[in-house]
Protein backbone atom coordinates (compact mmCIF):
# COMPACT_ATOMS: atom_id res chain seq x y z
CA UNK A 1 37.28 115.53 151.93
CA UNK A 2 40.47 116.22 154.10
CA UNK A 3 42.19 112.95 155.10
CA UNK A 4 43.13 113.16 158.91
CA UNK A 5 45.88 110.93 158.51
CA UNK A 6 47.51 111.79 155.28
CA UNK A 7 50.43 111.95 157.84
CA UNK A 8 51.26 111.01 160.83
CA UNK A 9 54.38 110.07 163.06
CA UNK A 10 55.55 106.91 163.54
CA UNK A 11 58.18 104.78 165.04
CA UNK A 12 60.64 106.18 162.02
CA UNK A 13 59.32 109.97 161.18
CA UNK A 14 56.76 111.55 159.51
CA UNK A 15 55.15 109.22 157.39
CA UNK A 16 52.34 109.45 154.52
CA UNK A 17 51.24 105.85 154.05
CA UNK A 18 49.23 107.24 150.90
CA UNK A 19 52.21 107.68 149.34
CA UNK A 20 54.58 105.27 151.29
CA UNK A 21 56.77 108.01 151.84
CA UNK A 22 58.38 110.12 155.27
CA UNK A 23 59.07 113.67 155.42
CA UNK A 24 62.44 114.77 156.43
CA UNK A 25 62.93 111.19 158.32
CA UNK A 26 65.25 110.88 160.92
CA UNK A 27 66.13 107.36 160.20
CA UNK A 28 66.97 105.89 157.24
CA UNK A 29 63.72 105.25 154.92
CA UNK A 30 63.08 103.62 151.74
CA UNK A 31 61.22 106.88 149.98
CA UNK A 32 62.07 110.17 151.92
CA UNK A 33 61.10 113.48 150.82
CA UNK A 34 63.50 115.78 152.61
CA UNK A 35 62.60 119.95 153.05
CA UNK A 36 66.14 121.17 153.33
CA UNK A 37 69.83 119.71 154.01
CA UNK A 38 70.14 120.86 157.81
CA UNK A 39 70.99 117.87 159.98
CA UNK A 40 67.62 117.77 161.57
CA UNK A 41 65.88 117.02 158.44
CA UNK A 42 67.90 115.03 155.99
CA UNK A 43 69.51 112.33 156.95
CA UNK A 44 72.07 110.04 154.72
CA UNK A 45 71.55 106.57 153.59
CA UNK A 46 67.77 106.93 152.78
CA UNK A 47 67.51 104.71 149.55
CA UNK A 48 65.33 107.14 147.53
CA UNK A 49 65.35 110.99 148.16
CA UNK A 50 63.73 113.56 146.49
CA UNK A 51 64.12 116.76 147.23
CA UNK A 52 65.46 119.81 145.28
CA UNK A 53 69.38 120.27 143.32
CA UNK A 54 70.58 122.33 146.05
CA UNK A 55 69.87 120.01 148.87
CA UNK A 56 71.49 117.27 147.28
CA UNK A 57 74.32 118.89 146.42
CA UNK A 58 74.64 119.93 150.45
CA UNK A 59 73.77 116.40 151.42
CA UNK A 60 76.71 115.49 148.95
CA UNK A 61 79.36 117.52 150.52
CA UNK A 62 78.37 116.41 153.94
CA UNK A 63 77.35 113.14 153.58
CA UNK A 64 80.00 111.54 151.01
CA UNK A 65 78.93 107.78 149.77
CA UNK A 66 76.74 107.82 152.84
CA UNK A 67 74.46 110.80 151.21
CA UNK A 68 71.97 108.45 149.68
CA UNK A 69 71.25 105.64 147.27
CA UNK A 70 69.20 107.40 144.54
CA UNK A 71 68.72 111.17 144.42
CA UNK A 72 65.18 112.05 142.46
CA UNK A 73 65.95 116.09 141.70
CA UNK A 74 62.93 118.19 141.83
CA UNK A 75 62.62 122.38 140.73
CA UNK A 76 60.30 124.33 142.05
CA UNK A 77 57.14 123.82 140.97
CA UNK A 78 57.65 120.77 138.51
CA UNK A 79 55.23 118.15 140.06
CA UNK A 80 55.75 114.48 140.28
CA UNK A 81 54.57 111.34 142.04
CA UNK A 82 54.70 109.50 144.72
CA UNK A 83 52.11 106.05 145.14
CA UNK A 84 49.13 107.99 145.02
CA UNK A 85 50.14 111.74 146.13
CA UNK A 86 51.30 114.47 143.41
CA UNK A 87 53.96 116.22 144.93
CA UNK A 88 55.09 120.02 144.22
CA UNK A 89 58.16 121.91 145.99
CA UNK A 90 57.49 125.87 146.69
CA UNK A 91 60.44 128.06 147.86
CA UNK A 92 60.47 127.83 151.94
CA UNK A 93 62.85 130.91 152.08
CA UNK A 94 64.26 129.36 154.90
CA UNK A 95 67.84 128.35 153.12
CA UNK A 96 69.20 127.68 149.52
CA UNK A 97 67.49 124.78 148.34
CA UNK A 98 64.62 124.55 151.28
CA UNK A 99 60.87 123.89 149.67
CA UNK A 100 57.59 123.64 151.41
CA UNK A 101 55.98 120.24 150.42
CA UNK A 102 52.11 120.60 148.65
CA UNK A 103 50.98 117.40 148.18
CA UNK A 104 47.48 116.53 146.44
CA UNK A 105 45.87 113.68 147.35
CA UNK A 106 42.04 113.41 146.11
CA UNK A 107 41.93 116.85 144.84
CA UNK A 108 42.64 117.97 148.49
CA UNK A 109 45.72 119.91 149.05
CA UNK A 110 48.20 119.69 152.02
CA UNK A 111 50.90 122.18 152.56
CA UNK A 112 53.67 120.85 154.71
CA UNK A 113 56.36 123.93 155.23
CA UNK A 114 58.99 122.77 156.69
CA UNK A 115 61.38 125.34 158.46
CA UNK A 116 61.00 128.64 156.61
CA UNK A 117 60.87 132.33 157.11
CA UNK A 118 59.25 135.89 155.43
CA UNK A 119 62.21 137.73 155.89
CA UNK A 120 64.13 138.87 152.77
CA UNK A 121 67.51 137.42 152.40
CA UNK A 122 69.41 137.38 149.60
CA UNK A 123 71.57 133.83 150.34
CA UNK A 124 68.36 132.00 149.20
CA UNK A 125 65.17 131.76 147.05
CA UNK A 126 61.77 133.81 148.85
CA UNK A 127 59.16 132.66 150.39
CA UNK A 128 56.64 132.01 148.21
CA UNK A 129 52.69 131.64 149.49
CA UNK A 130 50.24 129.43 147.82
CA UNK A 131 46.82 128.41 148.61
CA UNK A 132 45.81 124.62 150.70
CA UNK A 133 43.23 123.14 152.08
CA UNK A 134 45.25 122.01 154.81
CA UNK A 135 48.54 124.15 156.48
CA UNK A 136 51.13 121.64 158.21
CA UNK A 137 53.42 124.40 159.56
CA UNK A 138 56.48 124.14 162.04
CA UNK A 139 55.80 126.17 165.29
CA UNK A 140 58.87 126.82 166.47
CA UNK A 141 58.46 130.31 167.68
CA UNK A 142 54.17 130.04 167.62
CA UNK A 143 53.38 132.14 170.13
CA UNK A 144 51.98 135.79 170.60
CA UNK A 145 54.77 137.17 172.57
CA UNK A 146 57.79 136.14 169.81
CA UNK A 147 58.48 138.85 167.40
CA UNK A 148 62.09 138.78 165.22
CA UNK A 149 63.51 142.02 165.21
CA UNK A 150 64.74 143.25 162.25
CA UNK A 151 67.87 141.56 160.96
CA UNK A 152 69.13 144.55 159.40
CA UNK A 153 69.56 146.46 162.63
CA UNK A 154 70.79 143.59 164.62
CA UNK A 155 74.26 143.16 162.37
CA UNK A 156 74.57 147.29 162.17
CA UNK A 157 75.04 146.38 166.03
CA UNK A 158 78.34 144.82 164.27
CA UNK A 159 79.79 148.38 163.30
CA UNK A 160 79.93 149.69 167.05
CA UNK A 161 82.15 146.64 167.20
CA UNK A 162 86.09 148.17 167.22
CA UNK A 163 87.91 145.11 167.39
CA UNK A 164 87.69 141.14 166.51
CA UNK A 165 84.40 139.70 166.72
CA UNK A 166 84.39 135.79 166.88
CA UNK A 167 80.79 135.12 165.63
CA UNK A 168 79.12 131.50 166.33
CA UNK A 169 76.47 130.44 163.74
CA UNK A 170 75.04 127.01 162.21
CA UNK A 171 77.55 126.35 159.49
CA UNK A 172 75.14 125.81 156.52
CA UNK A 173 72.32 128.85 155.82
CA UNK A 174 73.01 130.85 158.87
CA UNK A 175 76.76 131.44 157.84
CA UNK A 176 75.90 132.38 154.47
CA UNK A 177 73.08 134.87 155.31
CA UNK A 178 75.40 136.52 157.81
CA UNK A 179 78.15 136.85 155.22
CA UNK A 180 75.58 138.45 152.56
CA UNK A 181 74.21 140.90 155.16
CA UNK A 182 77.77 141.80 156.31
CA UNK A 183 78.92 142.78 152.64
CA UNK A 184 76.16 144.38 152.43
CA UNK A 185 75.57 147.18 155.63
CA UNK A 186 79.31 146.59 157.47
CA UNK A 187 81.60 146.75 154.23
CA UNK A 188 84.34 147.82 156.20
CA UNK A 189 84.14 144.42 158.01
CA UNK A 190 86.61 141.76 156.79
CA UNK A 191 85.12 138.37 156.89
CA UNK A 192 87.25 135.26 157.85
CA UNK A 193 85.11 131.68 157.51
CA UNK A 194 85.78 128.18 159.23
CA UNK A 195 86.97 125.52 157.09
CA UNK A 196 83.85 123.66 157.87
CA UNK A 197 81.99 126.44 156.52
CA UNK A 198 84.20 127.50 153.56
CA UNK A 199 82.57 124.27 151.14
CA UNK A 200 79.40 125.16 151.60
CA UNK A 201 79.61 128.93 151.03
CA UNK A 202 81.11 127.67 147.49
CA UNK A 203 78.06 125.63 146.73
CA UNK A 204 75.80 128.97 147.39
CA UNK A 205 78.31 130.72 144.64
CA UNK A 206 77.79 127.80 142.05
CA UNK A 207 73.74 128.27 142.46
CA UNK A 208 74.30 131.79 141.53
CA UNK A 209 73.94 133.54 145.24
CA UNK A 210 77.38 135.18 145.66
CA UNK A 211 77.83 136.32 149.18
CA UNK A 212 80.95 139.02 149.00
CA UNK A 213 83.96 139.04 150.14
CA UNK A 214 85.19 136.37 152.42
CA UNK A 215 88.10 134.10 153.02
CA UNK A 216 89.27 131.48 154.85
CA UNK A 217 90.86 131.67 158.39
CA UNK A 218 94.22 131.97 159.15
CA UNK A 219 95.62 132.26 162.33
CA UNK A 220 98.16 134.91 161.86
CA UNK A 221 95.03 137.68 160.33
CA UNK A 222 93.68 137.08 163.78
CA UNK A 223 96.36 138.28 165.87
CA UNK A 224 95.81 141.52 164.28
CA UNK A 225 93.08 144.11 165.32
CA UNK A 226 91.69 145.03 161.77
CA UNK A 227 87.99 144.63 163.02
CA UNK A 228 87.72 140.82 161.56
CA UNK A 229 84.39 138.98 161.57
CA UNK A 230 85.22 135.27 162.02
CA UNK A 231 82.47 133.31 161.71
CA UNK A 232 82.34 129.70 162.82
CA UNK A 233 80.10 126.48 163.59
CA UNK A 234 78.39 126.00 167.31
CA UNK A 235 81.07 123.71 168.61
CA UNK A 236 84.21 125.39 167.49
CA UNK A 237 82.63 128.58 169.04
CA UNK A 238 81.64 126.77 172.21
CA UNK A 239 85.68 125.94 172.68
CA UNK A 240 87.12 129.04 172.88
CA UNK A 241 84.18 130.34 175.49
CA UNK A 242 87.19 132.01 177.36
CA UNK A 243 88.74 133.61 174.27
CA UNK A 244 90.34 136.91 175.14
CA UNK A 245 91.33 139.87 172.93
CA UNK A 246 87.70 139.45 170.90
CA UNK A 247 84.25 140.17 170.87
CA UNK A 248 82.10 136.76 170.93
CA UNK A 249 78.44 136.87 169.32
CA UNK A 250 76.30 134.11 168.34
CA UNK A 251 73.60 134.23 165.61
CA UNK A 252 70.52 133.21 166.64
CA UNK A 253 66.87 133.71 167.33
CA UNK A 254 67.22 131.47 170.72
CA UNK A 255 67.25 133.55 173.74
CA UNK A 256 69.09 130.86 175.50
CA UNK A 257 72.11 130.80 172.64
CA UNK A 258 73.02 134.48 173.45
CA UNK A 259 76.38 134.85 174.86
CA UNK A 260 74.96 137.39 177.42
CA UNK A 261 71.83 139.89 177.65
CA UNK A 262 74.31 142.92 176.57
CA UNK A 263 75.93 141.59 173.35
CA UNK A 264 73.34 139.80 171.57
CA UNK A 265 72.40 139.20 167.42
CA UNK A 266 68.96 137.98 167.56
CA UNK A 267 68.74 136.42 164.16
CA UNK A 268 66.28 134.11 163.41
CA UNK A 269 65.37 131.45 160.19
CA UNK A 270 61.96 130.66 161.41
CA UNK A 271 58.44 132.47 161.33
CA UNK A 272 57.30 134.54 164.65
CA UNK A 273 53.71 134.59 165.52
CA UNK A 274 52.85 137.47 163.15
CA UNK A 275 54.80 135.62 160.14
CA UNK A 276 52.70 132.43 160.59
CA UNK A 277 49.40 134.58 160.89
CA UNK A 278 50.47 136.20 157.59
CA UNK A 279 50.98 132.45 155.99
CA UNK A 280 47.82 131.28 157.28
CA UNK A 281 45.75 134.28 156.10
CA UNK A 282 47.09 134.18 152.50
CA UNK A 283 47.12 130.25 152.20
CA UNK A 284 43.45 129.94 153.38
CA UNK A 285 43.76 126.30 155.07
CA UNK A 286 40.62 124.56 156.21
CA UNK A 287 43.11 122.88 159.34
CA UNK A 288 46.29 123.64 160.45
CA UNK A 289 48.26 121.03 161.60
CA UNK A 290 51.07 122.05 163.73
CA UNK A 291 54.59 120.11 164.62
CA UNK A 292 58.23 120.99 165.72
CA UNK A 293 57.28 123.28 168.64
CA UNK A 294 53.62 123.99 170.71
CA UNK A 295 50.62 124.62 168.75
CA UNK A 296 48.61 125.97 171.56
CA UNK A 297 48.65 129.49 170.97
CA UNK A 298 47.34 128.68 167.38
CA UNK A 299 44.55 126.56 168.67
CA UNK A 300 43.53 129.04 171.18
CA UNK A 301 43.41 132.04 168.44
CA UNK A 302 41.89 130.26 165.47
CA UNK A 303 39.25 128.09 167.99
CA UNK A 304 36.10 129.32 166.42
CA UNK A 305 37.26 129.81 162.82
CA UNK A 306 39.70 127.34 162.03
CA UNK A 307 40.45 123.37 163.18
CA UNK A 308 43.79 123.18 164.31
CA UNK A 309 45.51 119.63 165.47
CA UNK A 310 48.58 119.31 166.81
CA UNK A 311 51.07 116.68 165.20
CA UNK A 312 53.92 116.97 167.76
């Protein structure tokens, strides 16, 4: 029998009181179980984190001394325990290192997905399906008019491009997909990276995902019109919003983070509406439960063949 409140949010987060645990908490917890190492999910100072190599290693860099007490390190698919839940991590696809959470509890199994996405990319593990009773997905972009177009065409838009481009994108899994794709279809393209950015492109290289050819910024390669691709984090992109003498472009699959309806790069992390109908039809839930966005849309098309409550 399903458990309605296997989780639920509280004051702190996400919390599973079967297991006395919180899913990617946003306040220090005593047991957190974190998805991926984007600032929205994993915090520092939790006291015991599980979660898999990669993440750690990304909470690490960021986080210094402040990263966590004691790191429990998880692979895909090994199961352990937590009170009374078995916990696996799946691939989530959506970064290196991101899992989708199953947890068992009673024979009954709930799939919480974190943020992830279908589309390939070569920066990270795949998205990998498996079967639950119950589907806790993120529904971010859950509704019938959202469809991703296809990355692939949207950085080609980067070889019409005949001069600097200064491109704006999260510094951790965004940055890294972009510089994969853009050694891969814009050779010619010479990639400069933020110093923010540079450490964590060397963690993807140490997991075994090179990304190409890329270096760090300098000032004086800049000044020169060799058709550079600098990439850098939101804010440093936000400062120079009156940059001359470059083309500015900002990675995302927010409508709203475009610099302009002309020169856009609509590249998203997350499931559309199609993706998550593909994930519910091969993982066969009994509910879906629905958080970090509006689960309408899902209610309203699975409301005579499928119980779907929304979390947040």
């Amino acid at each position: 029998m399903i458990v309605d409140d296997l989780i639920y949010f509280n004051g702190t987060g996400l919390y599973c009181p079967y297991g006395d645990f919180y899913l990617d908490a946003q306040l220090p917890v005593q047991n957190a179980v974190i998805s991926h190492a984007h600032g929205d999910h994993a915090v520092g100072n939790h006291i015991n984190i599980y979660c898999t190599s990669a993440t750690h290693q990304f909470m690490a860099s960021r986080y210094g001394k402040n990263a966590g007490k004691e790191f429990y390190i998880a692979s895909y698919h090994q199961k352990f325990t937590i009170g009374k839940v078995d916990i696996t991590l799946i691939p989530a696809g959506h970064m290196l290192g991101s899992a989708q959470v199953l947890m068992e509890y009673k024979s009954i199994k709930y799939l919480y997905t974190g943020d992830y996405k279908l589309q390939p990319d070569s920066s990270c593990e795949p998205y990998e399906f498996v079967k639950a009773d119950v589907l806790i997905t993120e529904s971010t972009f859950a509704n019938p008019e959202t469809k991703h177009p296809d990355p692939d065409q949207e950085i080609l838009k980067l070889a019409d491009v005949k001069m600097n481009i200064m491109l704006g994108a999260y510094a951790l899994g965004k940055s890294q997909r972009l510089i994969r794709m853009i050694n891969d279809l814009v050779p010619r393209k010479k990639i400069l990276v933020h110093h923010k950015v540079m450490p964590l492109c060397q963690i993807y290289e140490k997991n075994g995902f090179p990304l190409g050819k890329y270096e760090l910024y300098n000032r004086k390669s800049m000044k020169t019109q060799d058709e550079f691709v600098y990439i850098v984090p939101p804010f440093t992109f936000d400062s120079y919003s009156r940059a001359t003498g470059v083309k500015r472009l900002f990675a995302s699959g927010w409508k709203n983070l475009q610099v302009n309806d002309q020169d856009t790069l609509m590249i998203s992390d997350h499931v559309d509406w199609q993706d998550i109908l593909n994930v519910i039809e091969q993982t066969r839930p009994q509910q879906i439960w629905t958080l970090h966005g509006d689960g309408k849309h899902l209610a309203a098309n699975f409301s005579n063949t499928i119980f779907v409550k929304m979390l947040s």
